[in-house]
Protein backbone atom coordinates (compact mmCIF):
# COMPACT_ATOMS: atom_id res chain seq x y z
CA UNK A 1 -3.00 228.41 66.13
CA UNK A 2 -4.34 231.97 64.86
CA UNK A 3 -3.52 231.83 60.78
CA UNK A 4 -4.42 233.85 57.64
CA UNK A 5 -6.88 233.02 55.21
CA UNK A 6 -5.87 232.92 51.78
CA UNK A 7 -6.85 235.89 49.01
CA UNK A 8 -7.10 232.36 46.64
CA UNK A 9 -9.88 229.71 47.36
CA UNK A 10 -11.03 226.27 46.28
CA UNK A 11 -14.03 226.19 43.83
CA UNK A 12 -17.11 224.15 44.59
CA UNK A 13 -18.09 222.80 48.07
CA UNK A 14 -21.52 221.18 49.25
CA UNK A 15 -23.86 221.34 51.80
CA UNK A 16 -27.55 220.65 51.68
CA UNK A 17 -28.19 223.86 53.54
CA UNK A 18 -25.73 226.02 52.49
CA UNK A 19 -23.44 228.61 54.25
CA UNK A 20 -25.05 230.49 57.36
CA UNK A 21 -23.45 233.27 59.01
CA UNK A 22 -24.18 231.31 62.47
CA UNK A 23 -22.52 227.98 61.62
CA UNK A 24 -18.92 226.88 62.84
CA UNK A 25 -17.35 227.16 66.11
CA UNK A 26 -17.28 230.71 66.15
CA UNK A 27 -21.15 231.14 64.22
CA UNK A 28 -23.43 231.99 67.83
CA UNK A 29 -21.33 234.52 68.44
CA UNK A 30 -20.01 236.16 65.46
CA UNK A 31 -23.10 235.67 63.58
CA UNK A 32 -25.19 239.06 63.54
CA UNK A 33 -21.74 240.36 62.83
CA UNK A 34 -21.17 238.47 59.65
CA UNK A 35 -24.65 239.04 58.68
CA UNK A 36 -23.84 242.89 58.90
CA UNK A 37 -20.66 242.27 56.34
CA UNK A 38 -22.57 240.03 54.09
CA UNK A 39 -25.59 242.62 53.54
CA UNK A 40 -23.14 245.40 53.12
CA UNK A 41 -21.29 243.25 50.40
CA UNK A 42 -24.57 242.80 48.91
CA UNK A 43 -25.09 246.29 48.40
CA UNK A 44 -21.94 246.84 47.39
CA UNK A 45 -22.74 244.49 44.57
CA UNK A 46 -20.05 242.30 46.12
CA UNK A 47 -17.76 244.70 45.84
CA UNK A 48 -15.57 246.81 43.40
CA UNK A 49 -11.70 247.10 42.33
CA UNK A 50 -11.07 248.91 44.93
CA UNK A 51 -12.55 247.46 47.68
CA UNK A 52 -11.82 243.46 46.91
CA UNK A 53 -7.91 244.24 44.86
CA UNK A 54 -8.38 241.99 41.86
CA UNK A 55 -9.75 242.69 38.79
CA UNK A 56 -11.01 240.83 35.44
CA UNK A 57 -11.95 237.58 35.70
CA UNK A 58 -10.96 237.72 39.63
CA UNK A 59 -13.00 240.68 40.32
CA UNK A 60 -16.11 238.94 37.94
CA UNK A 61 -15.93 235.38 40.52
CA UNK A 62 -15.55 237.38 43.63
CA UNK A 63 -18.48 239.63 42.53
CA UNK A 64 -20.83 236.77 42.17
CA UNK A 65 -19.24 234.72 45.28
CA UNK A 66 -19.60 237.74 47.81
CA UNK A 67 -23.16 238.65 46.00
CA UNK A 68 -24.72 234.73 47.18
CA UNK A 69 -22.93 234.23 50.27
CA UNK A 70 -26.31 232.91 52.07
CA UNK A 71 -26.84 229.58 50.72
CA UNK A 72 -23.57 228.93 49.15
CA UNK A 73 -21.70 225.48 48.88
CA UNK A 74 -19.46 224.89 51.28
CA UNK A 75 -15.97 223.42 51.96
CA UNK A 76 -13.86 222.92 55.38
CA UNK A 77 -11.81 225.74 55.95
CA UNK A 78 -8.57 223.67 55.67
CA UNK A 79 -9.79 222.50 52.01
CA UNK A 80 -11.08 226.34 51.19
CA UNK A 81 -8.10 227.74 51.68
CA UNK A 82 -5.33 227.42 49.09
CA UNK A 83 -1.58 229.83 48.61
CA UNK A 84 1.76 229.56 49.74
CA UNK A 85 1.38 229.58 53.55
CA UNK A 86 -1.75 226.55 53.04
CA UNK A 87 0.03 224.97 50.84
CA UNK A 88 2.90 224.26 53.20
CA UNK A 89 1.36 223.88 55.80
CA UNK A 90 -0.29 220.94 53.93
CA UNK A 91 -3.34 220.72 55.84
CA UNK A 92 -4.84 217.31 54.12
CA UNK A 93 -1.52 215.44 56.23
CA UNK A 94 -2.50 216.71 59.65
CA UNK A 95 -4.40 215.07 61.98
CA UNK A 96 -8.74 216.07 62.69
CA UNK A 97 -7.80 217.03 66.06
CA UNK A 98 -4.48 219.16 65.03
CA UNK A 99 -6.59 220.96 62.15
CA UNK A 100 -9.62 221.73 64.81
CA UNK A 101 -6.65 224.12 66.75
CA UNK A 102 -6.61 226.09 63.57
CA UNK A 103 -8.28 229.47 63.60
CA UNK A 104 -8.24 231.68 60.76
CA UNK A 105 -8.82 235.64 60.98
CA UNK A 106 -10.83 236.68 58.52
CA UNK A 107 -12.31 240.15 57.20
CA UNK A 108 -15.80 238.18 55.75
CA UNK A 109 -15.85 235.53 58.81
CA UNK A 110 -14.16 237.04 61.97
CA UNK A 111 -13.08 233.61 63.37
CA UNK A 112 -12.96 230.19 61.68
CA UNK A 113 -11.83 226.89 63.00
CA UNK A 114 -10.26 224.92 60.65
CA UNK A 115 -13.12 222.19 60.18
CA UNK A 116 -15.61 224.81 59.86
CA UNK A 117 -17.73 225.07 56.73
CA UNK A 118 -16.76 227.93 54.70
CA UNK A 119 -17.46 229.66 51.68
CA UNK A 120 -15.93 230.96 48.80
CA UNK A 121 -15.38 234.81 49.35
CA UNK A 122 -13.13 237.78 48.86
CA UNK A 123 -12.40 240.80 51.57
CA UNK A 124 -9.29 241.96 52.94
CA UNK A 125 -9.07 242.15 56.55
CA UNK A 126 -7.68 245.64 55.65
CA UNK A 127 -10.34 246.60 53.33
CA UNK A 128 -12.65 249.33 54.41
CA UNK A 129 -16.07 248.52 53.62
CA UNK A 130 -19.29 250.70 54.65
CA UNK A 131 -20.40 251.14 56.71
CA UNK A 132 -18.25 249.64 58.85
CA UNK A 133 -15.02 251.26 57.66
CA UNK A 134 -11.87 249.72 58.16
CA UNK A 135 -12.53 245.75 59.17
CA UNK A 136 -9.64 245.17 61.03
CA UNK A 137 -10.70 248.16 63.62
CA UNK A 138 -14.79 246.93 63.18
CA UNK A 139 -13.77 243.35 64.46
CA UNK A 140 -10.97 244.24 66.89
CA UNK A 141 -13.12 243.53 69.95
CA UNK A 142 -15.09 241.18 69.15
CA UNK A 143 -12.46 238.77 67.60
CA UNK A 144 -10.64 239.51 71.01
CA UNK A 145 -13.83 238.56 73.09
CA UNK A 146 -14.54 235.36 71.21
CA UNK A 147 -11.01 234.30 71.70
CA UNK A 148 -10.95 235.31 75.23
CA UNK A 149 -13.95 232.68 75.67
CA UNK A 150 -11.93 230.23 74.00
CA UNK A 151 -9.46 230.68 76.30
CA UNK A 152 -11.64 230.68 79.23
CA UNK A 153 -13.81 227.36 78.32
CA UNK A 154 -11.32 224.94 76.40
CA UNK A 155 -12.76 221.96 74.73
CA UNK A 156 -11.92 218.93 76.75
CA UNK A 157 -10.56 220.88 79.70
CA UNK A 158 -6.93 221.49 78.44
CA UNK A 159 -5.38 224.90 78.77
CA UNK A 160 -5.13 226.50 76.03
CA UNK A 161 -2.47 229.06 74.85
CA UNK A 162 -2.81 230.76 71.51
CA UNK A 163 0.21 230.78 69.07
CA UNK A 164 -0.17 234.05 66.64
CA UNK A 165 1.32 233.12 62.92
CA UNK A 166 -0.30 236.46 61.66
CA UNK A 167 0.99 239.10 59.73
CA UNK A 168 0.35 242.81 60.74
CA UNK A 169 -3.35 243.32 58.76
CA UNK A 170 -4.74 240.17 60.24
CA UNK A 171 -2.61 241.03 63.83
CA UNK A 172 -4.69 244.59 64.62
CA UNK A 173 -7.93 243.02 64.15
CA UNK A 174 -6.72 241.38 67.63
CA UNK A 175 -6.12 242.72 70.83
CA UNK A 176 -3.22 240.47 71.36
CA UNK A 177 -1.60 240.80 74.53
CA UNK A 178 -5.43 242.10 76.74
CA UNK A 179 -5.29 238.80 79.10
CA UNK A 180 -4.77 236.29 76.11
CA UNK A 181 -2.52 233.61 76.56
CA UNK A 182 -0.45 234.71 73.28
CA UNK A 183 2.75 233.66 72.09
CA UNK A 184 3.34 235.93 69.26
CA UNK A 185 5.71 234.26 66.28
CA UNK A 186 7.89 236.30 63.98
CA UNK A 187 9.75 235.00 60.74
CA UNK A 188 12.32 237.04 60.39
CA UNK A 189 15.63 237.02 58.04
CA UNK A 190 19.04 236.90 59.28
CA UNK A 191 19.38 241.10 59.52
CA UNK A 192 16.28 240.76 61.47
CA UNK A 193 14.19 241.99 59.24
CA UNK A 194 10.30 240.74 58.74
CA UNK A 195 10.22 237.56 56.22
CA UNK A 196 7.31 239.04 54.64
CA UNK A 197 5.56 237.38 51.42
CA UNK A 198 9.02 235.56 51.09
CA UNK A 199 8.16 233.91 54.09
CA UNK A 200 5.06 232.28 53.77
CA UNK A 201 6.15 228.74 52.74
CA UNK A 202 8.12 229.01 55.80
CA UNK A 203 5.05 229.77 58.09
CA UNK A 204 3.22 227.43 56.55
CA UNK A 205 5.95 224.69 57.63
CA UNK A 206 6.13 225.67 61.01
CA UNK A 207 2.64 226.26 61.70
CA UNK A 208 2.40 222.20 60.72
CA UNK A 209 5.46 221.71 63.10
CA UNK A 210 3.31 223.24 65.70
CA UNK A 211 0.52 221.48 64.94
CA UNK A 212 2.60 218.37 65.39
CA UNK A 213 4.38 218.57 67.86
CA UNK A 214 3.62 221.39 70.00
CA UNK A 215 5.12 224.72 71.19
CA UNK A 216 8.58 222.78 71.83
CA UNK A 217 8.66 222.74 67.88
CA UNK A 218 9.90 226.40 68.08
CA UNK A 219 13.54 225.25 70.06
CA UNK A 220 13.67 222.58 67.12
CA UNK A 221 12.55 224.33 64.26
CA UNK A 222 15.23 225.31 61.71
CA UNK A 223 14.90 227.13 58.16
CA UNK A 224 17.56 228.40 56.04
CA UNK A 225 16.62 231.33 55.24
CA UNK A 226 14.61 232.28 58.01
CA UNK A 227 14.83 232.81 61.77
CA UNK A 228 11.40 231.90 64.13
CA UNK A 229 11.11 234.57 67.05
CA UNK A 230 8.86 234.23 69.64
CA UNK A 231 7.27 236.21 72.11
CA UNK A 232 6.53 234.50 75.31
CA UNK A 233 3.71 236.07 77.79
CA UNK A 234 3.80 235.89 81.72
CA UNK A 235 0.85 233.14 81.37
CA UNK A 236 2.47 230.96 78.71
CA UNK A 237 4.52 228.63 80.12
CA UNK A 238 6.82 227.16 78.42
């Protein structure tokens, strides 16, 4: 399940240790790569206005938080997360096994599974941030690499086929569609139109739904405001 991280986080965490860019599922081989963001958002002084979107006391915590990344508490990615789409999705109800088939796409991380120890941060996928200009292009083949191993070497042998709840910013930092098993999920309002930010309590409910009860969840799911519209590839069978 490929989801958005939250602009919003949890405070606090823990962690003897810390955060390292090489920890989590994703940390051997994403970590130089983080390491590359994470000393470029230290010389950015964590980042300005411009670069991170908030400012006053927003800008102030996600200064300090993207200035002491190394070293800083920790929290599971399900619990650091927090907004509409997290929210509803209700992560603290799901199973350990269903929240381990989360992956978030993140601008500071790359790849997160959802038990993964995370810290607080701030950075748009979309953000461009130098030297590595615009993140989403920076990642793109990586983040498509990592999940191609995913794909090829499933934990505990079962095939796995990747259900993509993104929205476009998150979406081009993918390849989606280059030999990944991807069934690409649109919320979309009865005109057809994209849900957009109105949607994201929906998402959040049917990413659970997934979650629960697996891709037949999309033939039962039902919203009222919204329509779920899936794209099925060759390799996904449903």
């Amino acid at each position: 399940m490929l989801l958005p991280p939250s602009e919003g986080k949890a405070d606090g965490g823990g962690s003897r240790s810390g955060w390292d860019p090489t920890v989590g599922r994703f940390g051997r081989r994403l970590g130089d790569q983080r390491g590359e963001i994470v000393d470029a958002l230290s010389s950015n002084r964590g980042g300005d206005t411009r670069l991170l979107g908030v400012s006053g006391r927003h800008l102030d915590r996600a200064q300090i938080a993207n200035s002491t990344l190394r070293g800083a508490p920790t929290l599971p990615a399900w619990r650091r997360y927090t907004g509409v789409v997290w929210d509803h999705l209700d992560p603290g109800s799901l199973s350990a096994d269903a929240r381990r088939r989360i992956v978030v796409v993140s601008g500071l991380l790359g790849l997160v599974r959802g038990d993964d120890p995370t810290p607080d941060y701030r950075l748009k996928m979309g953000a461009s941030l130098a030297p590595m200009g615009k993140l989403s292009t920076w990642w793109r083949d990586d983040l498509t690499a990592a999940l191609a191993d995913l794909v090829r070497r499933p934990v505990g042998g079962r095939p796995v086929v990747l259900v993509d709840l993104l929205p476009q910013e998150h979406r081009a930092a993918i390849h989606v569609g280059q030999g990944l098993p991807t069934v690409v999920v649109d919320l979309v309002d009865p005109s057809g139109k994209p849900g957009g930010h109105a949607a994201k309590a929906a998402k959040g409910e049917l990413a659970a739904a997934l979650l629960t009860d697996g891709l037949g969840a999309l033939d039962e799911w039902h919203h009222a405001r919204f329509d779920a519209i899936a794209t099925w590839p060759e390799t996904a069978a449903r």
